[in-house]
C-alpha atoms as a PDB file:
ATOM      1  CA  UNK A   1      15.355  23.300  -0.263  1.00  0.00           C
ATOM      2  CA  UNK A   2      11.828  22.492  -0.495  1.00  0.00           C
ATOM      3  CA  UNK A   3      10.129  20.957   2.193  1.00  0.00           C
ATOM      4  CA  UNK A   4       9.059  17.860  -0.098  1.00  0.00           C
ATOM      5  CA  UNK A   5      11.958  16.370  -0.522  1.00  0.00           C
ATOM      6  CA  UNK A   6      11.909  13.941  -3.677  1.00  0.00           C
ATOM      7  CA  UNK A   7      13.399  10.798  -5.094  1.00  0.00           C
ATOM      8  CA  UNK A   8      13.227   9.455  -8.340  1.00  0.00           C
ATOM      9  CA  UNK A   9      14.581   6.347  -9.415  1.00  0.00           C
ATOM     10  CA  UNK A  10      15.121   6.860 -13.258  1.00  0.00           C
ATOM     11  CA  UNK A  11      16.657   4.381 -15.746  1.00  0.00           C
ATOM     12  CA  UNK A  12      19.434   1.559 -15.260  1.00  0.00           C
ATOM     13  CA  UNK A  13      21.097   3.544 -12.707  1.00  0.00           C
ATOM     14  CA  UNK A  14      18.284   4.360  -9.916  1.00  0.00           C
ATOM     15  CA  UNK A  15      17.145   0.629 -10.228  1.00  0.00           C
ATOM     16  CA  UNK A  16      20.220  -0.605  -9.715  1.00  0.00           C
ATOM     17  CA  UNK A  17      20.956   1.544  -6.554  1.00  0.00           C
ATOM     18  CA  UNK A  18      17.751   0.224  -4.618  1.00  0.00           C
ATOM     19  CA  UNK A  19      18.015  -2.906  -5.445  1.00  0.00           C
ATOM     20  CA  UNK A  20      21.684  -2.708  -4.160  1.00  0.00           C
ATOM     21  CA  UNK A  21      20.346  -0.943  -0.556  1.00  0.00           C
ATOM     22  CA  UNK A  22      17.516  -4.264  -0.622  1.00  0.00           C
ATOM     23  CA  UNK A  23      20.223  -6.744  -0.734  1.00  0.00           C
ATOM     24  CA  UNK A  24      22.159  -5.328   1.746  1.00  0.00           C
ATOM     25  CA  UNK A  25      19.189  -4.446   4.014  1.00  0.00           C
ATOM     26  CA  UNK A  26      18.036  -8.344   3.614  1.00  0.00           C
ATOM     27  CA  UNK A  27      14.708  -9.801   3.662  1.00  0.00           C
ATOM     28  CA  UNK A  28      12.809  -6.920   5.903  1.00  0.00           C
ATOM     29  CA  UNK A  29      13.392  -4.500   2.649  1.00  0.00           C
ATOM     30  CA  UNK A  30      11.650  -6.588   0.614  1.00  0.00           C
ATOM     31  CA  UNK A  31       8.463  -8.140   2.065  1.00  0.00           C
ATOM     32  CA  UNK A  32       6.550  -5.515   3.457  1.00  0.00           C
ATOM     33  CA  UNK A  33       4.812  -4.185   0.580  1.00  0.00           C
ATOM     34  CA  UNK A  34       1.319  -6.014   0.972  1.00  0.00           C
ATOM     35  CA  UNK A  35      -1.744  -5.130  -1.601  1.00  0.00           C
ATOM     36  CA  UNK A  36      -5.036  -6.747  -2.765  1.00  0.00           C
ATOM     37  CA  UNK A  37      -4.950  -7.415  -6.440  1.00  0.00           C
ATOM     38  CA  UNK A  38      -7.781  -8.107  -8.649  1.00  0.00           C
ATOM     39  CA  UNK A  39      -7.452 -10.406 -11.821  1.00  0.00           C
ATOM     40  CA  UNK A  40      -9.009  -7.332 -12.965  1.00  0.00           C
ATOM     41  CA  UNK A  41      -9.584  -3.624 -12.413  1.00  0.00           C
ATOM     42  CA  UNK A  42     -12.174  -2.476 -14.888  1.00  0.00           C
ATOM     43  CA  UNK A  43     -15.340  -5.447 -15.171  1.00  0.00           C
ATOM     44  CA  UNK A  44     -18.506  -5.448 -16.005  1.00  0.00           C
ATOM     45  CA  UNK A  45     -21.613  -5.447 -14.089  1.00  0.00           C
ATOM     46  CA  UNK A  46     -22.037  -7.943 -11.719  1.00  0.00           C
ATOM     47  CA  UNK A  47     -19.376 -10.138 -13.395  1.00  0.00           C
ATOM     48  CA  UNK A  48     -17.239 -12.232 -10.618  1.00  0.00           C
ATOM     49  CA  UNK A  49     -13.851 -11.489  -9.990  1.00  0.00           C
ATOM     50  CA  UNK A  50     -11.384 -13.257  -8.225  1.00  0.00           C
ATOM     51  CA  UNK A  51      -8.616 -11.877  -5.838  1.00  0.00           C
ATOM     52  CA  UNK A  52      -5.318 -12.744  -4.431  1.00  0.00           C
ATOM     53  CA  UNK A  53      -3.109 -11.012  -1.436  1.00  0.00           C
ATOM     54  CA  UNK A  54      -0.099 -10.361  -2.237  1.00  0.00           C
ATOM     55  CA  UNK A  55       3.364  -9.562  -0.524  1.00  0.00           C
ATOM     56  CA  UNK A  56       6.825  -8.520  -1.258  1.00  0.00           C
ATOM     57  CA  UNK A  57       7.936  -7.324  -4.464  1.00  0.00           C
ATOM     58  CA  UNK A  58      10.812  -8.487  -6.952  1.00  0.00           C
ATOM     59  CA  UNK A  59      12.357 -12.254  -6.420  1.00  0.00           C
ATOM     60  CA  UNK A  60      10.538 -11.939  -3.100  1.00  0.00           C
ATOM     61  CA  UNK A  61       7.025 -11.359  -4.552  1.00  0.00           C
ATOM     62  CA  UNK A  62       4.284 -14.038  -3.241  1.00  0.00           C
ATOM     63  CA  UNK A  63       0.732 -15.092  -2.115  1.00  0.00           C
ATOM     64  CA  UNK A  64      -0.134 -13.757   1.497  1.00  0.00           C
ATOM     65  CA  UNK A  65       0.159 -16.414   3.756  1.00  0.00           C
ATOM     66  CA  UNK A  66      -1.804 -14.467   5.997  1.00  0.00           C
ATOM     67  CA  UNK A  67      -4.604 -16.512   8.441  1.00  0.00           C
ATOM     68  CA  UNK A  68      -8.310 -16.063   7.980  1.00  0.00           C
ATOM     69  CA  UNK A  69      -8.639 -14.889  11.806  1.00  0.00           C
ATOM     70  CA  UNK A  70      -6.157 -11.983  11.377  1.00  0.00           C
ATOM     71  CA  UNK A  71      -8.449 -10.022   8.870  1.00  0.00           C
ATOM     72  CA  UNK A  72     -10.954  -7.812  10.185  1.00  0.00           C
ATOM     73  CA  UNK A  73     -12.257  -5.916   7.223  1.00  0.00           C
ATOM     74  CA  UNK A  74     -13.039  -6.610   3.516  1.00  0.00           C
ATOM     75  CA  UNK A  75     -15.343  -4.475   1.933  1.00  0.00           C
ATOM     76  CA  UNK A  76     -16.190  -2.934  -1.062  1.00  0.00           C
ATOM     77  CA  UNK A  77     -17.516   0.595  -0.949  1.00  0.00           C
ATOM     78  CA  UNK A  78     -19.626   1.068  -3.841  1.00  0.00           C
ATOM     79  CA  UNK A  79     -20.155   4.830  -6.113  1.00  0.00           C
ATOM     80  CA  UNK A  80     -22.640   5.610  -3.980  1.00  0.00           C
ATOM     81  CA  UNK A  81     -21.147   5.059  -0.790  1.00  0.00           C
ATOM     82  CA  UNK A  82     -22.888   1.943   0.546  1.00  0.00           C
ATOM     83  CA  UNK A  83     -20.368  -1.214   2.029  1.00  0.00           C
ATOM     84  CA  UNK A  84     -20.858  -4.511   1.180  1.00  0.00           C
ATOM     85  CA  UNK A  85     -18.915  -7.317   3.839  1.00  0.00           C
ATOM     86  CA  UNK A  86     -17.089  -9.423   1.709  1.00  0.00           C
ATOM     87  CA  UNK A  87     -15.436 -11.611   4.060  1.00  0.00           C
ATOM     88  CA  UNK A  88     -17.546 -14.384   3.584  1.00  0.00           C
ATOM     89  CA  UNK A  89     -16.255 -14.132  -0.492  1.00  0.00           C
ATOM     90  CA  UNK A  90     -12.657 -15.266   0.760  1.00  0.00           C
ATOM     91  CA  UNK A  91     -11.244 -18.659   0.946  1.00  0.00           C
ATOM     92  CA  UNK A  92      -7.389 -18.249   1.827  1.00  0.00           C
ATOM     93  CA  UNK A  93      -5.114 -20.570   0.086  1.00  0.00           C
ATOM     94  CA  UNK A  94      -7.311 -22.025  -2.797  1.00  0.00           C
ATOM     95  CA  UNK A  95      -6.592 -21.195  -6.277  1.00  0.00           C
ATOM     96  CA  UNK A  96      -7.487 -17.601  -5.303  1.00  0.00           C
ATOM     97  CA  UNK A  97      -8.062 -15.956  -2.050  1.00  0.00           C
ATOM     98  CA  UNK A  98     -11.057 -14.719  -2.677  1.00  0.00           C
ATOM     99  CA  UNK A  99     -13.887 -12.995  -4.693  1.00  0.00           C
ATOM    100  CA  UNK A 100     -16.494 -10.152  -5.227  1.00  0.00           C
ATOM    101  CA  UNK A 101     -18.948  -9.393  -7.728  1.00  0.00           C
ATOM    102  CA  UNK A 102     -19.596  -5.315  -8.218  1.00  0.00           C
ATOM    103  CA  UNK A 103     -23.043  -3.762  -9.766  1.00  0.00           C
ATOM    104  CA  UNK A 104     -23.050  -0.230 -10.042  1.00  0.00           C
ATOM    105  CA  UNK A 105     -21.293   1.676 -12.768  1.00  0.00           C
ATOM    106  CA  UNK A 106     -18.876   4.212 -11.430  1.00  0.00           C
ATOM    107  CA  UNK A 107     -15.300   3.081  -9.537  1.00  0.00           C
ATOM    108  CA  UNK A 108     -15.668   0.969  -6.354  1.00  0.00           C
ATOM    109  CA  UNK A 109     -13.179   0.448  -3.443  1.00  0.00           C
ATOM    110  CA  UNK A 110     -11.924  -2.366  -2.187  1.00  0.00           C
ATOM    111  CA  UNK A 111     -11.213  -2.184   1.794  1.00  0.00           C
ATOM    112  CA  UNK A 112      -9.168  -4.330   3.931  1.00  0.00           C
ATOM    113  CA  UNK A 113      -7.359  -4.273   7.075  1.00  0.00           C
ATOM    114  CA  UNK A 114      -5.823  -7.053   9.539  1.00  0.00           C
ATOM    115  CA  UNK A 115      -5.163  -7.181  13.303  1.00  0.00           C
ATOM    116  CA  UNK A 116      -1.923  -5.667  14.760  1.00  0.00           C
ATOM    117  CA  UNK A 117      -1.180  -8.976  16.261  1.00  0.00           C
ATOM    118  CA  UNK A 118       1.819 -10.118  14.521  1.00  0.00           C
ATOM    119  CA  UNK A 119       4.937  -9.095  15.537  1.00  0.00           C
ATOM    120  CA  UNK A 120       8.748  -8.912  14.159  1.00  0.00           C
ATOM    121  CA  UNK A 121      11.879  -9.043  16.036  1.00  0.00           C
ATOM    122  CA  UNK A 122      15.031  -8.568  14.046  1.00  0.00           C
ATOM    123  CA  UNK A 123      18.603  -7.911  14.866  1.00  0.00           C
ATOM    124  CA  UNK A 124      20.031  -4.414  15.530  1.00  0.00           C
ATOM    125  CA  UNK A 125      21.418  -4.200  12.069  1.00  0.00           C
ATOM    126  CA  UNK A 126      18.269  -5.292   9.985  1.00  0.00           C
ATOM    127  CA  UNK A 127      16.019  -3.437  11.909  1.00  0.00           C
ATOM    128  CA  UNK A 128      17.792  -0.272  11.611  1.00  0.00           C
ATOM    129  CA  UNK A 129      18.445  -0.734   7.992  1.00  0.00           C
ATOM    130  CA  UNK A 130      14.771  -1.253   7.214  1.00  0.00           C
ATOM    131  CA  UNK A 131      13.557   1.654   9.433  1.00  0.00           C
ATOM    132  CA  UNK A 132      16.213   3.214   6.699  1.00  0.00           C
ATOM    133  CA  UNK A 133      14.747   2.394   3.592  1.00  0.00           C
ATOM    134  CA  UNK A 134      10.987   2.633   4.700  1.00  0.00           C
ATOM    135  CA  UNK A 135      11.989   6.319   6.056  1.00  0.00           C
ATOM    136  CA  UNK A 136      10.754   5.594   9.330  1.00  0.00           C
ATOM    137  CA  UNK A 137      12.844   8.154  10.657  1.00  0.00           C
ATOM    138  CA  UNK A 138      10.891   9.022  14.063  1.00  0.00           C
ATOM    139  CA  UNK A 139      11.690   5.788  15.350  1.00  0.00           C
ATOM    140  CA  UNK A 140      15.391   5.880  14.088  1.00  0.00           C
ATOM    141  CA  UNK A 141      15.584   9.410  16.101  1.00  0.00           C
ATOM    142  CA  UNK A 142      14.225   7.134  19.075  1.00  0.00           C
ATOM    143  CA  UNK A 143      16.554   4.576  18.998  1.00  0.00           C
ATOM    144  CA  UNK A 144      19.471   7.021  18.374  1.00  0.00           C
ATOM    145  CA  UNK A 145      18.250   9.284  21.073  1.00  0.00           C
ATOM    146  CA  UNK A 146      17.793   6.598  23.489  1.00  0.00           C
ATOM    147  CA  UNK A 147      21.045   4.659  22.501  1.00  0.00           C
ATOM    148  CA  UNK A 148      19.065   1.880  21.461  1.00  0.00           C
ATOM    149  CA  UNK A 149      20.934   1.334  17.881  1.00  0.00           C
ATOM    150  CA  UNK A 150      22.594  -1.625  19.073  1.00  0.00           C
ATOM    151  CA  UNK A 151      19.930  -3.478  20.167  1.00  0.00           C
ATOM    152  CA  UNK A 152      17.648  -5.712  18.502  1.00  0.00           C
ATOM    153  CA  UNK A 153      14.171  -3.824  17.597  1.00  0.00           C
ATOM    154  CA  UNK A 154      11.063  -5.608  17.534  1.00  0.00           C
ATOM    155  CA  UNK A 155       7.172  -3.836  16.340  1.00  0.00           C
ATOM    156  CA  UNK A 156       3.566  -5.127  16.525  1.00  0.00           C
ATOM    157  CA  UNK A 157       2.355  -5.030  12.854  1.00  0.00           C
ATOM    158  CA  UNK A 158      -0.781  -4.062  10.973  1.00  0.00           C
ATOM    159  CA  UNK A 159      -1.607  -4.307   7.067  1.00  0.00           C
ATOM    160  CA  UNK A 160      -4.642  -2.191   5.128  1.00  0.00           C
ATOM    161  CA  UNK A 161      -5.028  -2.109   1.655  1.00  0.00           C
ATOM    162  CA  UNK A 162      -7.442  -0.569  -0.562  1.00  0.00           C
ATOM    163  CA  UNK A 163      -7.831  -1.301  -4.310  1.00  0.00           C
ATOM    164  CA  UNK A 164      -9.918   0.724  -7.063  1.00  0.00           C
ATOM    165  CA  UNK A 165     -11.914  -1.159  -9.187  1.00  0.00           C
ATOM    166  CA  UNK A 166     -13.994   0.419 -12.012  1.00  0.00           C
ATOM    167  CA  UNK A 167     -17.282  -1.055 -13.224  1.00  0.00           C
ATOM    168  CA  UNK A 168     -18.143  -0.572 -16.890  1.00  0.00           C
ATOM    169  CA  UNK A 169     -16.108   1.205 -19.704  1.00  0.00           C
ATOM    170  CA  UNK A 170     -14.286   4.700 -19.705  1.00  0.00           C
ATOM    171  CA  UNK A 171     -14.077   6.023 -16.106  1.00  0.00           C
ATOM    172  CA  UNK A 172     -16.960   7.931 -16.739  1.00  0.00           C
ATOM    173  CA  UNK A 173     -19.082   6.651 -13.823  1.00  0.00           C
ATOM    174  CA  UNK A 174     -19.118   8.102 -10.742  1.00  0.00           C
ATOM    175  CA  UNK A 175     -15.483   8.341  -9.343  1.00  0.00           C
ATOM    176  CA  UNK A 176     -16.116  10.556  -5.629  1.00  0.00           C
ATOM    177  CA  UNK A 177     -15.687   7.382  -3.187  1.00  0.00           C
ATOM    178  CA  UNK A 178     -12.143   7.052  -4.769  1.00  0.00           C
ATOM    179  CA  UNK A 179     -11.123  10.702  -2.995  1.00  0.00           C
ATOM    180  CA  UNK A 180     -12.496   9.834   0.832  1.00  0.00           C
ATOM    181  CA  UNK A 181     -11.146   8.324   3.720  1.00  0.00           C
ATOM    182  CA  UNK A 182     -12.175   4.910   5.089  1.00  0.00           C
ATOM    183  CA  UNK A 183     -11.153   5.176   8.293  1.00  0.00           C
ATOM    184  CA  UNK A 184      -8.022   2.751   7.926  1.00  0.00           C
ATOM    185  CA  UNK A 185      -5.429   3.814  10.935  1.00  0.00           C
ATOM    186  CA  UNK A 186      -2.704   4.526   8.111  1.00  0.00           C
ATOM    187  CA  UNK A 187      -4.806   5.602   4.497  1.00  0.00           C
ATOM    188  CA  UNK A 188      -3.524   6.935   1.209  1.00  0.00           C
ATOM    189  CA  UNK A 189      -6.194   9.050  -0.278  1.00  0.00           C
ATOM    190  CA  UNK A 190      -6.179  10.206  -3.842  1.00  0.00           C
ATOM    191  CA  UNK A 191      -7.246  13.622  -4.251  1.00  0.00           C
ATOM    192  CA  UNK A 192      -8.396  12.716  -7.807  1.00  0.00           C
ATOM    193  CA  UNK A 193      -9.505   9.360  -9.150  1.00  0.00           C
ATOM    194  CA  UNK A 194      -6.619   7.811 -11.865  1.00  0.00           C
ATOM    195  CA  UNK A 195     -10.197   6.414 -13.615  1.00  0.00           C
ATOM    196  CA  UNK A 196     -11.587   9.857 -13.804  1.00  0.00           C
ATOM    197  CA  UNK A 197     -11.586  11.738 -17.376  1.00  0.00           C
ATOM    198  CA  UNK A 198     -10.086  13.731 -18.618  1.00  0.00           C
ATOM    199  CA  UNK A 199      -7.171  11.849 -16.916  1.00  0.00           C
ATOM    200  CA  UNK A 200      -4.537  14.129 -15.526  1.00  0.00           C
ATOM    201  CA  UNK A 201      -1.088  14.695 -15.967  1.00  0.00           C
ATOM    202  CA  UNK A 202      -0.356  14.368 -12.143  1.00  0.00           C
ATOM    203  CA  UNK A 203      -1.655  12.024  -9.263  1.00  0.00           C
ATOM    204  CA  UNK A 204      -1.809  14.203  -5.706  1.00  0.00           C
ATOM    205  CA  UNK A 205      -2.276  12.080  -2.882  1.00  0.00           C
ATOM    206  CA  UNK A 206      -2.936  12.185   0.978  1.00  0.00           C
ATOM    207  CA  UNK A 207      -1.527  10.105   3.565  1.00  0.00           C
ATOM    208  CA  UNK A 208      -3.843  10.430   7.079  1.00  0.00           C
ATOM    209  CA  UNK A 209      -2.646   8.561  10.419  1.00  0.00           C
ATOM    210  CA  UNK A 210      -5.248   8.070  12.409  1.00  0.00           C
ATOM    211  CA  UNK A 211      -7.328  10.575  10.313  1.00  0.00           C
ATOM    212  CA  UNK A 212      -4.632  13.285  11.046  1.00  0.00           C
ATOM    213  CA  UNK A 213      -2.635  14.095   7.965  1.00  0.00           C
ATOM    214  CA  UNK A 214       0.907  12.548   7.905  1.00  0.00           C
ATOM    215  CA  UNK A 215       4.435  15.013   6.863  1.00  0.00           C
ATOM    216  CA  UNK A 216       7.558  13.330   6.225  1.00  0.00           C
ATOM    217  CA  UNK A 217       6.461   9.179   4.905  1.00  0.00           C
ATOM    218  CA  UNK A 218       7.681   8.002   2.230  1.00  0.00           C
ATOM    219  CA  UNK A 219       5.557   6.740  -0.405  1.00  0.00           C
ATOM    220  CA  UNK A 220       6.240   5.240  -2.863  1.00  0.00           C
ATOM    221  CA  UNK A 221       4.698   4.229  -6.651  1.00  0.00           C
ATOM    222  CA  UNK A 222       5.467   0.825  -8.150  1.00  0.00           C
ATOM    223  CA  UNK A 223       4.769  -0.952 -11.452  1.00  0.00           C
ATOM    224  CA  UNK A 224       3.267  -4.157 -10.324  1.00  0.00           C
ATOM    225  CA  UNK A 225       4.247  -5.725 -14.182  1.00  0.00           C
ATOM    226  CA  UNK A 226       8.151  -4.736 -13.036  1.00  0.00           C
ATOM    227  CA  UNK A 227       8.229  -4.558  -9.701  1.00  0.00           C
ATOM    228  CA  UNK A 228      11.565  -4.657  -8.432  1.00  0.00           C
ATOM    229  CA  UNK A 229      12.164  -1.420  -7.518  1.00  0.00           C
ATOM    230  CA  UNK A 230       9.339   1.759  -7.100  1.00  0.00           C
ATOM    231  CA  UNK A 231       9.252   4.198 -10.438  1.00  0.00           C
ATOM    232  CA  UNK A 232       8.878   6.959  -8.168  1.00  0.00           C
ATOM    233  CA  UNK A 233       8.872   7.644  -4.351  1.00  0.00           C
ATOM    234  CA  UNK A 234       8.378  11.259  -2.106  1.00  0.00           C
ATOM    235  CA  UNK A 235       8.420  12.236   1.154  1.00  0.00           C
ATOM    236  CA  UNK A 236       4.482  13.933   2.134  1.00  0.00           C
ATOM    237  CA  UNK A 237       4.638  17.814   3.127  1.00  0.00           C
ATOM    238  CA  UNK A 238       3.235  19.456   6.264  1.00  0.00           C
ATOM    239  CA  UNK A 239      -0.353  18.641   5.007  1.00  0.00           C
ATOM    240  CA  UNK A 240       0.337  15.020   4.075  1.00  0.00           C
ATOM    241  CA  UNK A 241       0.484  15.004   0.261  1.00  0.00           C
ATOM    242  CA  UNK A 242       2.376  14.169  -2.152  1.00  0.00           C
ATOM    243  CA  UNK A 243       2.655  14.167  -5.986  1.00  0.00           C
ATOM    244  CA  UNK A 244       3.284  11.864  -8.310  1.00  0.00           C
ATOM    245  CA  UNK A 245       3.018  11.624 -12.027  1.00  0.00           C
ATOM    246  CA  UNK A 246       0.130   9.840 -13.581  1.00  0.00           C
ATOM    247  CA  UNK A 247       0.698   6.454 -15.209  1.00  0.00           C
ATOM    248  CA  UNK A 248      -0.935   6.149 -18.457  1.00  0.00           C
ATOM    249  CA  UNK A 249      -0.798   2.321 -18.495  1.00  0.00           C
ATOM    250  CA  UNK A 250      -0.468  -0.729 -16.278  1.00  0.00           C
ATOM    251  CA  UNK A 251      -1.638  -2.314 -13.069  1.00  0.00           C
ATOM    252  CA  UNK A 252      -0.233   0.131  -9.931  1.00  0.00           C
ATOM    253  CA  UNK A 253       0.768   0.133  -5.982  1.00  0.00           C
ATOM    254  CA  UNK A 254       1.496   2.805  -4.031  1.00  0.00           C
ATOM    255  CA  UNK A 255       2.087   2.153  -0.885  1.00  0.00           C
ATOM    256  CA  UNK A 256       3.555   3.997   2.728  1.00  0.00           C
ATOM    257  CA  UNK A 257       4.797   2.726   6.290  1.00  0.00           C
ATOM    258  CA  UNK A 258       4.397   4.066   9.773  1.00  0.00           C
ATOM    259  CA  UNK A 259       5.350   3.763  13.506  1.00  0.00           C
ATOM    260  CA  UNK A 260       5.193   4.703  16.323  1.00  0.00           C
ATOM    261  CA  UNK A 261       6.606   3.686  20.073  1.00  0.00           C
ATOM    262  CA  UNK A 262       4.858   1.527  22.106  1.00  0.00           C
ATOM    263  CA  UNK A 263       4.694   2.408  26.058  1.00  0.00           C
ATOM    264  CA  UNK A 264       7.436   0.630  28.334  1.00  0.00           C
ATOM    265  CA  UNK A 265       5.222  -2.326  29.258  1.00  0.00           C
ATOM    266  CA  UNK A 266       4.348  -3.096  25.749  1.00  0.00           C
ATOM    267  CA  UNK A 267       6.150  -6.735  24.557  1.00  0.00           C
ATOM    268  CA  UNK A 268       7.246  -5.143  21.549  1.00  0.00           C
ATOM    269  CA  UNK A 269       9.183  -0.756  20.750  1.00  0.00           C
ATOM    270  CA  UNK A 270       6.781   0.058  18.089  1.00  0.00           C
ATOM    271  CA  UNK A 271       3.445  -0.279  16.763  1.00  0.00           C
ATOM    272  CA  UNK A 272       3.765  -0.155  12.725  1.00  0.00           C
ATOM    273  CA  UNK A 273       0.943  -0.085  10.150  1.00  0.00           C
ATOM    274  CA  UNK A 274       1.622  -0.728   6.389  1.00  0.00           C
ATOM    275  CA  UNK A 275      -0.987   0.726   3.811  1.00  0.00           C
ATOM    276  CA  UNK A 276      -1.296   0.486   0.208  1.00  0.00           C
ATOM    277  CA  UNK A 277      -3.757   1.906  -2.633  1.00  0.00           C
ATOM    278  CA  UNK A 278      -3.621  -0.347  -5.976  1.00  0.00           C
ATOM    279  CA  UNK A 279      -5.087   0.285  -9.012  1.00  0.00           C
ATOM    280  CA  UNK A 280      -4.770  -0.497 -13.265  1.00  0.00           C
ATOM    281  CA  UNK A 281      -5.675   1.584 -15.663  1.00  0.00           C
ATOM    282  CA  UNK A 282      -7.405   0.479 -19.530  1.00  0.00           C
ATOM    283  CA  UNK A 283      -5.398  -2.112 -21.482  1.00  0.00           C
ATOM    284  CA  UNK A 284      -3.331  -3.368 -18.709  1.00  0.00           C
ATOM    285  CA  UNK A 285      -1.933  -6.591 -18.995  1.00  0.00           C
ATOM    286  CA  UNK A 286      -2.952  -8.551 -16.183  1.00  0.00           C
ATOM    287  CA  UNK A 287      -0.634  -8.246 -13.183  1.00  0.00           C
ATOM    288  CA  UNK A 288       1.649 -10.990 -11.866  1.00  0.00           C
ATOM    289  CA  UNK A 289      -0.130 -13.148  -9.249  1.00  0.00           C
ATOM    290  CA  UNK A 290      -3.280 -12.415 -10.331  1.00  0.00           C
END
């Protein structure tokens, strides 16, 4: 078998079989994906756009309630590589969260990270279901190996997000700063921008941890206009990549999870870190929440 190992959620039938495994799992299945989304992806020049956080997906889908004092990054990296601090543009819990106003032509990134202050505690049963579905299977081999599945399980918890915004028409403006790293502790890296044309028929991507490459996390590509399940989701191989096909429409998340155990005199078993990468391409209808 090859080492990538694949799943595809295709038609009636996948849906239905997730969304089956999130009821069952409860709420920890379905709040942890967490993204930045633009009203728009594609503006003009030094046109201001607003911005919400959002998190969950499905029925479970909502603002961030996230506090000001947990964030410690927004940025936006522009084509050329130069970061602008955007976190005096936010102002949590008004009628958006926040805004930024791009100049160059080419595609920008939006960066943003919290604290790993916040922590969950959740019973035996929930926590090993959602290590399940996020295919955190490290810390399911600890708890196993450990005889630790019976007992309650409890992490210290990070978010990052990046989003790709494009500045004037076509995707024909410098695209590079879509394909680095940022230096997020969990990142998904594009090896080719979605914006970039000719557009291609497949989207590879890299997952680093700590700048290392990441094998075996499950990532996972959602349609933010029907988000109740992912389209498409696959494990990353030995180098941390994965493959998915392109979208040709629509506003985009993918988005990965990671852990890893916390030393005996920590107050919590793991440390965990939830990424994202969101992006729309031309004629998308703007995206719930937005």
């Amino acid at each position: 078998m090859n080492h990538i190992q694949t799943f595809k959620l295709i038609g009636l039938r996948g849906g239905l079989a997730l969304a089956a495994v999130c009821i069952c799992t409860g709420a920890p299945a379905l709040a942890h994906d967490f993204w930045l989304q633009p009203s728009g992806y594609w503006v003009s020049s030094g046109a201001t756009t607003s911005m919400t956080l959002q998190v969950g997906h499905g029925p479970s889908r909502q603002r961030s309630p996230i506090p000001l004092r947990r964030i410690v990054r927004f940025q936006a990296i522009d084509p050329n590589g130069f970061a602008t601090d955007l976190r005096g543009r936010l102002h949590l819990g008004a009628s958006a969260d926040g805004d930024f106003a791009l100049q160059k032509p080419g595609a920008h990134l939006l960066v943003f990270q919290t604290d790993n202050l916040a922590q969950s505690h959740l019973p035996s049963v929930r926590f090993n279901d959602y290590l399940n579905v996020e295919g955190l299977t490290p810390a399911l081999d600890q708890r196993s190996r450990l005889h630790r599945m019976d007992r309650d399980g409890s992490e210290n918890y990070s978010r990052c997000t990046k989003s790709i915004v494009e500045v004037g028409p076509g995707g024909s403006g410098l695209q590079r700063q879509v394909t680095r790293a940022f230096g997020l502790p969990l990142e998904i890296v594009p090896d080719r921008s979605p914006y970039a044309l000719p557009r291609a028929a497949v989207l590879p991507v890299r997952v680093l941890y700590h700048g290392q490459p990441l094998a075996g996390a499950l990532v996972k590509l959602t349609h933010l206009e029907n988000d109740a399940v992912p389209l498409e989701m696959h494990r990353t191989d030995r180098a941390g990549r994965a493959i998915f096909a392109m979208p040709s429409t629509g506003t985009w998340l993918l988005n990965v999870i990671w852990t890893r155990a916390q030393p005996p005199s920590a107050e919590t078993d793991f440390e965990t870190v939830f990424s994202s990468l969101s992006f729309g391409l031309p004629g998308a209808p703007r995206a719930k929440g937005s």
